[in-house]
C-alpha atoms as a PDB file:
ATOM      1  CA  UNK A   1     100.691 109.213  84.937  1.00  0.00           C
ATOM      2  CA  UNK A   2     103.849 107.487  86.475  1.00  0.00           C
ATOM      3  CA  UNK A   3     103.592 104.738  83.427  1.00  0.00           C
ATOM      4  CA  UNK A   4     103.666 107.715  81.401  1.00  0.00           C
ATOM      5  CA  UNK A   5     106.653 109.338  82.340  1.00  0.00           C
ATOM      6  CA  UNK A   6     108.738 106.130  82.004  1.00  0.00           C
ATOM      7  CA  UNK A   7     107.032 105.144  78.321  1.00  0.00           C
ATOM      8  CA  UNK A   8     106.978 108.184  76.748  1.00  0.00           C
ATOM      9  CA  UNK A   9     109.221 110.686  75.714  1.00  0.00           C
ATOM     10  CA  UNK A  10     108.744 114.436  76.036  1.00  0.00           C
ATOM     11  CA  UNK A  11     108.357 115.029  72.600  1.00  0.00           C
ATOM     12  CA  UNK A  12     105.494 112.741  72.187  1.00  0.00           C
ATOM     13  CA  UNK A  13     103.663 113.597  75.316  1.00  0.00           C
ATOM     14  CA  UNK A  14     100.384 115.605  74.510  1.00  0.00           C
ATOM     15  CA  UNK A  15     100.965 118.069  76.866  1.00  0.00           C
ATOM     16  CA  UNK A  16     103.998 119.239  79.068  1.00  0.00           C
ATOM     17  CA  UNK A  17     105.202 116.750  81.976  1.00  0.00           C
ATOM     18  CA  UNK A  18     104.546 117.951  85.112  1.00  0.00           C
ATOM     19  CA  UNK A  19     104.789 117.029  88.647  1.00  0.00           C
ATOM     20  CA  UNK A  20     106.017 113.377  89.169  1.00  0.00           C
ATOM     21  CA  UNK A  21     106.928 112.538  85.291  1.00  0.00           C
ATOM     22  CA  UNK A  22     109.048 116.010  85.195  1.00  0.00           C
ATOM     23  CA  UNK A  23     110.918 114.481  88.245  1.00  0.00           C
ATOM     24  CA  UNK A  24     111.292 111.372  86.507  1.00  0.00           C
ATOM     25  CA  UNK A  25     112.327 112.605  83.489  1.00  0.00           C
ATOM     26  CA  UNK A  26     114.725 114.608  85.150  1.00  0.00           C
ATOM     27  CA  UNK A  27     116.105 111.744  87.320  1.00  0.00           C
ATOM     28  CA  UNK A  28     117.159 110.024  83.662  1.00  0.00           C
ATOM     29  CA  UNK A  29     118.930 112.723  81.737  1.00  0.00           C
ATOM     30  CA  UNK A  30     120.691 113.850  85.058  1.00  0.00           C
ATOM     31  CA  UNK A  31     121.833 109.910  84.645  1.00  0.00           C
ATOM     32  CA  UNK A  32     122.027 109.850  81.166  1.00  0.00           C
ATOM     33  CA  UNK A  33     124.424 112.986  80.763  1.00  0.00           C
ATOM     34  CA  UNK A  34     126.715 111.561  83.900  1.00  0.00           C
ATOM     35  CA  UNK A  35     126.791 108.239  81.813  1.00  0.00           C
ATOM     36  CA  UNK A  36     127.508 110.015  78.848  1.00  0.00           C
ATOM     37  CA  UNK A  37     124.241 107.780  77.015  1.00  0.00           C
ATOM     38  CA  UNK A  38     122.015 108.772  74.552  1.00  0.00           C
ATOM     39  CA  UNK A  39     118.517 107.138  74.797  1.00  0.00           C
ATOM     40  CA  UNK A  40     117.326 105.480  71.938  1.00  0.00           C
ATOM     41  CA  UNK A  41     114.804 106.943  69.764  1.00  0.00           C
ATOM     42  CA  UNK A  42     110.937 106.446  70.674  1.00  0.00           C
ATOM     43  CA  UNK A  43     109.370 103.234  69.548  1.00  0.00           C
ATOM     44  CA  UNK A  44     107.343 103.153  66.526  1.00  0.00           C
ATOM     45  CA  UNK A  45     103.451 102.879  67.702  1.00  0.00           C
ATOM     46  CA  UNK A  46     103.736  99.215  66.733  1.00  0.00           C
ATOM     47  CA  UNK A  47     106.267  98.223  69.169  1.00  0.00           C
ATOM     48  CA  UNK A  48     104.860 100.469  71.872  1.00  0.00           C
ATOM     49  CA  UNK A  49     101.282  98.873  71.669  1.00  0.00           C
ATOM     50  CA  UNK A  50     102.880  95.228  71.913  1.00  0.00           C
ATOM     51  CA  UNK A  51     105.134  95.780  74.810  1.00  0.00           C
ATOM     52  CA  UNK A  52     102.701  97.778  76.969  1.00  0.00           C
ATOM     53  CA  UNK A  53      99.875  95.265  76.700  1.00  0.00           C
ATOM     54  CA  UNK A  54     102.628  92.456  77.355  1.00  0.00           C
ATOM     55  CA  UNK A  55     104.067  94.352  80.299  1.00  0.00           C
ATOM     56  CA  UNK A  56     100.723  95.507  81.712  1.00  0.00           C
ATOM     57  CA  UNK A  57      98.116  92.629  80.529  1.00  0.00           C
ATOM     58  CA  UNK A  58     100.560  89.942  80.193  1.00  0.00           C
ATOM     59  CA  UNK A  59      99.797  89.020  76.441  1.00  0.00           C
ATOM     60  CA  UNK A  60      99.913  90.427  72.697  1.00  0.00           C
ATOM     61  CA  UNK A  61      97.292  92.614  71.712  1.00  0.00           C
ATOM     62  CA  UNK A  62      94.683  91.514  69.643  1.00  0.00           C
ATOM     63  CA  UNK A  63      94.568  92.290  65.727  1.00  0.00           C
ATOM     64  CA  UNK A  64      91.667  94.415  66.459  1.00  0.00           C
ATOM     65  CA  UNK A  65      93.506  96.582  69.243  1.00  0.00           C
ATOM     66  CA  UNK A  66      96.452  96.737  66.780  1.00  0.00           C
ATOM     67  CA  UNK A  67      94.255  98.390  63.938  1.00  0.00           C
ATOM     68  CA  UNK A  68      92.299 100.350  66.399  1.00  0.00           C
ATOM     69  CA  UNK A  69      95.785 102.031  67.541  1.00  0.00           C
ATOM     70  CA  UNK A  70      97.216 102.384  64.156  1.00  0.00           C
ATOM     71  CA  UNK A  71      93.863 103.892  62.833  1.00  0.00           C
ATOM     72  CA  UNK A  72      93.874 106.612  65.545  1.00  0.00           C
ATOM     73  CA  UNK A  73      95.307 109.912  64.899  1.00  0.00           C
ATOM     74  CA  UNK A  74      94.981 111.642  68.596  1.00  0.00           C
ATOM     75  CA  UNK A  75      98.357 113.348  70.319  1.00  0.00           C
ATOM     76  CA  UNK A  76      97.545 111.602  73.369  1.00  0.00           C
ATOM     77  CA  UNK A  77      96.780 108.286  72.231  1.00  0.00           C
ATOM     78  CA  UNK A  78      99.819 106.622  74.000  1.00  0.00           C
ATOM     79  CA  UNK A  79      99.195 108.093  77.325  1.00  0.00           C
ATOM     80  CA  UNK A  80      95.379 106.890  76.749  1.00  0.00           C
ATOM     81  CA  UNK A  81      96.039 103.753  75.904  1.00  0.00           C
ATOM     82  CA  UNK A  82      98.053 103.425  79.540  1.00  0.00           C
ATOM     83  CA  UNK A  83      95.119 104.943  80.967  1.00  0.00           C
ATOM     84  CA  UNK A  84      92.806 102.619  79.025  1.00  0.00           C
ATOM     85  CA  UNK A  85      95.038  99.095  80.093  1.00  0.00           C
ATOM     86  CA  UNK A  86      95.734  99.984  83.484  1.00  0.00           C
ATOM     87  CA  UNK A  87      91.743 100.475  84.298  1.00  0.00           C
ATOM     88  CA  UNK A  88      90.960  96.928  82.546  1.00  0.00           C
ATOM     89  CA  UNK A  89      89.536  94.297  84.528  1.00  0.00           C
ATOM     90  CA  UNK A  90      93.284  92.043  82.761  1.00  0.00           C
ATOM     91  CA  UNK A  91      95.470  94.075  84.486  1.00  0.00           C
ATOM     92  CA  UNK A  92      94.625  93.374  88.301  1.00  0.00           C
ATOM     93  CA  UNK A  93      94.731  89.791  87.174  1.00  0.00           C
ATOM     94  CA  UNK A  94      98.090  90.120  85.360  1.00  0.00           C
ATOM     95  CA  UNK A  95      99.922  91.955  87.833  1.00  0.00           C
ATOM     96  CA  UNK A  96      98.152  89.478  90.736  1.00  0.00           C
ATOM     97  CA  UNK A  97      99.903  86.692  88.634  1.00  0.00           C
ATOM     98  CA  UNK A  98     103.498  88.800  88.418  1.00  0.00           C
ATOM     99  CA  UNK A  99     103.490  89.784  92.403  1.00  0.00           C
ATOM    100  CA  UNK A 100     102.317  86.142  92.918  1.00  0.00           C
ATOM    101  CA  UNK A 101     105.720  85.081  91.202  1.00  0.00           C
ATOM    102  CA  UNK A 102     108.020  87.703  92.808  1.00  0.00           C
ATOM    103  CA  UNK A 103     106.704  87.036  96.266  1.00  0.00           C
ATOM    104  CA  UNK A 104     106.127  83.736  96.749  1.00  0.00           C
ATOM    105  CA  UNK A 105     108.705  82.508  94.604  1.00  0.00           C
ATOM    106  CA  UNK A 106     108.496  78.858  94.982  1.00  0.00           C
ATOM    107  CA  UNK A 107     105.775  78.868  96.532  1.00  0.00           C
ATOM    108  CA  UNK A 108     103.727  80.862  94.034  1.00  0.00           C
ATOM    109  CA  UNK A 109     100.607  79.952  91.744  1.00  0.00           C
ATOM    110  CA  UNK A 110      98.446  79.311  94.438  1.00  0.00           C
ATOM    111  CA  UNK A 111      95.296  80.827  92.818  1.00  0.00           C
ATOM    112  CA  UNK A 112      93.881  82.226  96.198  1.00  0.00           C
ATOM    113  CA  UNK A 113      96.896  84.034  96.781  1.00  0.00           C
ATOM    114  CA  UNK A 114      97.333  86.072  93.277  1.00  0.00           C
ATOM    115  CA  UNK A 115      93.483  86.300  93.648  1.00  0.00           C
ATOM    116  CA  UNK A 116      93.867  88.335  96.831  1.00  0.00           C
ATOM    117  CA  UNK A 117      96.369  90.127  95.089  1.00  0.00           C
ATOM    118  CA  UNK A 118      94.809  91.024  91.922  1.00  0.00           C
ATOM    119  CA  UNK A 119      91.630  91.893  94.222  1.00  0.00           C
ATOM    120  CA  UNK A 120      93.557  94.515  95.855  1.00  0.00           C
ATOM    121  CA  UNK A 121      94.541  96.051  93.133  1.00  0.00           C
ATOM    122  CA  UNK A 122      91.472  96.096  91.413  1.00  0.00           C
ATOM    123  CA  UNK A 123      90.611  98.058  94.400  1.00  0.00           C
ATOM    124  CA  UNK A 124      93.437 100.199  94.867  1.00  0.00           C
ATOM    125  CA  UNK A 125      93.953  99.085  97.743  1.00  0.00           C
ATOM    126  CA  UNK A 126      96.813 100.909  99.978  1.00  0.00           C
ATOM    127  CA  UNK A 127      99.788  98.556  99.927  1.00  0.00           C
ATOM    128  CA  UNK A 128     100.282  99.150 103.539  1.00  0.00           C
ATOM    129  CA  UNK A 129      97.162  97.657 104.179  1.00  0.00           C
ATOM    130  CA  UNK A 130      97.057  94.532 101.651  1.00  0.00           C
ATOM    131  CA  UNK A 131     101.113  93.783 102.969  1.00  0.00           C
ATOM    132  CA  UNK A 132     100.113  93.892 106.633  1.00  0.00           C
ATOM    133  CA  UNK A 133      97.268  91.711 105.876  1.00  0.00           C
ATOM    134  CA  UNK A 134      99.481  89.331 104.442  1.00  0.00           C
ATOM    135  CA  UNK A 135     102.264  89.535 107.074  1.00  0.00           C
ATOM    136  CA  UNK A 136     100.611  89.444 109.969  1.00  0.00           C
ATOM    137  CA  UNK A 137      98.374  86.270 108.803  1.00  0.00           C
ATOM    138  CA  UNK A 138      97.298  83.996 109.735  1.00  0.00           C
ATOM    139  CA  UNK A 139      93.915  85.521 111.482  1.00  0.00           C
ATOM    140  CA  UNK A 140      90.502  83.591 112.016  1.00  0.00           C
ATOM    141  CA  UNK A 141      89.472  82.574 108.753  1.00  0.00           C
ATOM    142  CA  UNK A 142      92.643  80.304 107.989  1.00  0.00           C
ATOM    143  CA  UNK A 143      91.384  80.042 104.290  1.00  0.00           C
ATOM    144  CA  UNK A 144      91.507  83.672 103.630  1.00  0.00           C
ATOM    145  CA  UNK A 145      94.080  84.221 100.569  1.00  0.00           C
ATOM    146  CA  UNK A 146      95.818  86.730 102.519  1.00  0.00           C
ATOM    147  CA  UNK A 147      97.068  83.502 105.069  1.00  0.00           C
ATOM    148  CA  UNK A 148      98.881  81.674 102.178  1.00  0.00           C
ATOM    149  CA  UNK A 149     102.380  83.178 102.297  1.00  0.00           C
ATOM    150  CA  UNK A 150     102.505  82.878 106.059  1.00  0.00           C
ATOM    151  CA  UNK A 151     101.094  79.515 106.116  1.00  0.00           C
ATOM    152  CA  UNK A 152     103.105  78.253 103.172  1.00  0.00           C
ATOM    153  CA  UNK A 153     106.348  78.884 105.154  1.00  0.00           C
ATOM    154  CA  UNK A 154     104.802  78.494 108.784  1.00  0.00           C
ATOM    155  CA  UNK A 155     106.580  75.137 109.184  1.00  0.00           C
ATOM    156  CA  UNK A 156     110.173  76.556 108.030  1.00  0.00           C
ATOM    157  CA  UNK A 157     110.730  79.706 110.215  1.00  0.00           C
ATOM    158  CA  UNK A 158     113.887  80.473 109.008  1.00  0.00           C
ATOM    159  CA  UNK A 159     112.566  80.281 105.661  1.00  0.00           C
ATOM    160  CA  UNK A 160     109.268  82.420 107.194  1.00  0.00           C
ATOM    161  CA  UNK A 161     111.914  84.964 108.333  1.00  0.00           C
ATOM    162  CA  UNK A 162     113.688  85.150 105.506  1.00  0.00           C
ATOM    163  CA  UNK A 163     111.315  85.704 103.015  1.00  0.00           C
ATOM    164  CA  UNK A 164     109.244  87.725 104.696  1.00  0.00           C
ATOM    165  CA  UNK A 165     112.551  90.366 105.629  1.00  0.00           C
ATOM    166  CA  UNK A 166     113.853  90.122 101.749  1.00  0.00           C
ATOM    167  CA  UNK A 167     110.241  90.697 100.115  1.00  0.00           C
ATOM    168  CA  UNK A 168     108.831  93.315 102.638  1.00  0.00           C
ATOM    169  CA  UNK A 169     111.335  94.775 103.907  1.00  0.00           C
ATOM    170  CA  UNK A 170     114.207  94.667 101.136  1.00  0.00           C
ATOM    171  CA  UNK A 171     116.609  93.363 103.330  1.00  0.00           C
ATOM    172  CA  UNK A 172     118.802  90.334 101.949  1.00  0.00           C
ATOM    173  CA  UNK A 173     120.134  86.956 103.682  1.00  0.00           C
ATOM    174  CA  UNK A 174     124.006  86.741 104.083  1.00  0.00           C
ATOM    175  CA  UNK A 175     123.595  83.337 105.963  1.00  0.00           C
ATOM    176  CA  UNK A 176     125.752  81.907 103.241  1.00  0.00           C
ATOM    177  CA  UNK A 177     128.677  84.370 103.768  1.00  0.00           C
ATOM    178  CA  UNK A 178     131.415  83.055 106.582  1.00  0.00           C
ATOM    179  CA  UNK A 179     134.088  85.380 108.649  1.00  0.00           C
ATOM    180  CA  UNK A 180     137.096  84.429 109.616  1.00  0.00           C
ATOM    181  CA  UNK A 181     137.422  83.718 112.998  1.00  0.00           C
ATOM    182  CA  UNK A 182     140.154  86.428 113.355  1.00  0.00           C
ATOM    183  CA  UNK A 183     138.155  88.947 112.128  1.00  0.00           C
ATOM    184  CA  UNK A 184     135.561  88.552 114.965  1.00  0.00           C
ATOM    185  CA  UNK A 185     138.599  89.904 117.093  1.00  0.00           C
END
C-alpha cells in the first residue's frame, strides 16, 4: 500500500491509512507545515490514471482503460487500480527497463540484464538477494544476466569500483575534488 500512501490523499482513501501510509503521510505534513506549503489539490481521476500507468507501466493508458476508470464509481478504485498495475505482467518489465537505466547508466539496455531484473521482480524477489547476485558476479555460467554489470566494467576497475560503491552502496566519487597541499598539514 506504500504507492498508496504517496498517490493518494487521505480524503480519497477508502478507508483510514494505517501502518506505513499513516507514517508517510505524517512524514509530509510534519514537512509541509515546517515549509510552510500547502499541497496541491488531488488530481482529477483523469490525470491520476495517466501518470500512474506512465510511472508504473511506462506508457499511456489505453482508451479502453480510460473509460473503464471513468465509468467506475467504487471509493477504492484508485488504490485498486495500483493494486491492479503493480500485479501486471508490464510492470516487472517497465521497472526492469527503469533500474536497467539507473544502474547501468551507460552501460544499460543490455536486454539480459533488465531481463534479470524485471524477472526478479516479477518474483518478488528480496533485493538483498537479486543485488548480491549481481555484485558478486561473475559465477560459473558467465552468460547469466546477473554477470553483465560486473562484466561490463570488469576491464575498468576504477570504473567497477565506482559504480558499484555509488549504486549499491550510495556512496559518491569525490575523485574530481583537489586539497590544497596545506591543508593535508
Amino acid at each position: 500500500m506504500l504507492c498508496a500512501g504517496l498517490i493518494l490523499p487521505c480524503a480519497l482513501r477508502a478507508a483510514p491509512p494505517t501502518g506505513i501510509v499513516q507514517a508517510l503521510d505524517d512524514v509530509f505534513i510534519a514537512h509541509w507545515q515546517a515549509a510552510n506549503l500547502t499541497p496541491r489539490p488531488p488530481a482529477d481521476d483523469a490525470t491520476f490514471l495517466r501518470r500512474l500507468t506512465l510511472d508504473l507501466l511506462g506508457r499511456i493508458p489505453t482508451v479502453g482503460e480510460a473509460r473503464a476508470f471513468a465509468a467506475n464509481r467504487a471509493v477504492d478504485k484508485r488504490e485498486k487500480l495500483i493494486r491492479a498495475l503493480l500485479a501486471s505482467g508490464e510492470f516487472p518489465k517497465h521497472m526492469g527497463l527503469v533500474l536497467d537505466g539507473i544502474m547501468q547508466e551507460k552501460h544499460a539496455g543490455d536486454a539480459a540484464f533488465s531481463g534479470y531484473l524485471a524477472e526478479a521482480i516479477a518474483e518478488d524477489r528480496s533485493w538483498d538477494e537479486a543485488l548480491r547476485q549481481i555484485i558478486l558476479a561473475p559465477r560459473e555460467g558467465a552468460e547469466e544476466p546477473a554477470n553483465r554489470f560486473v562484466l561490463s566494467r570488469v576491464k575498468n576497475l576504477d570504473e567497477l569500483t565506482i559504480d558499484t560503491a555509488r549504486i549499491f552502496f550510495g556512496a559518491v566519487s569525490y575523485t574530481h575534488l583537489t586539497l590544497p597541499t596545506s591543508d593535508l598539514v
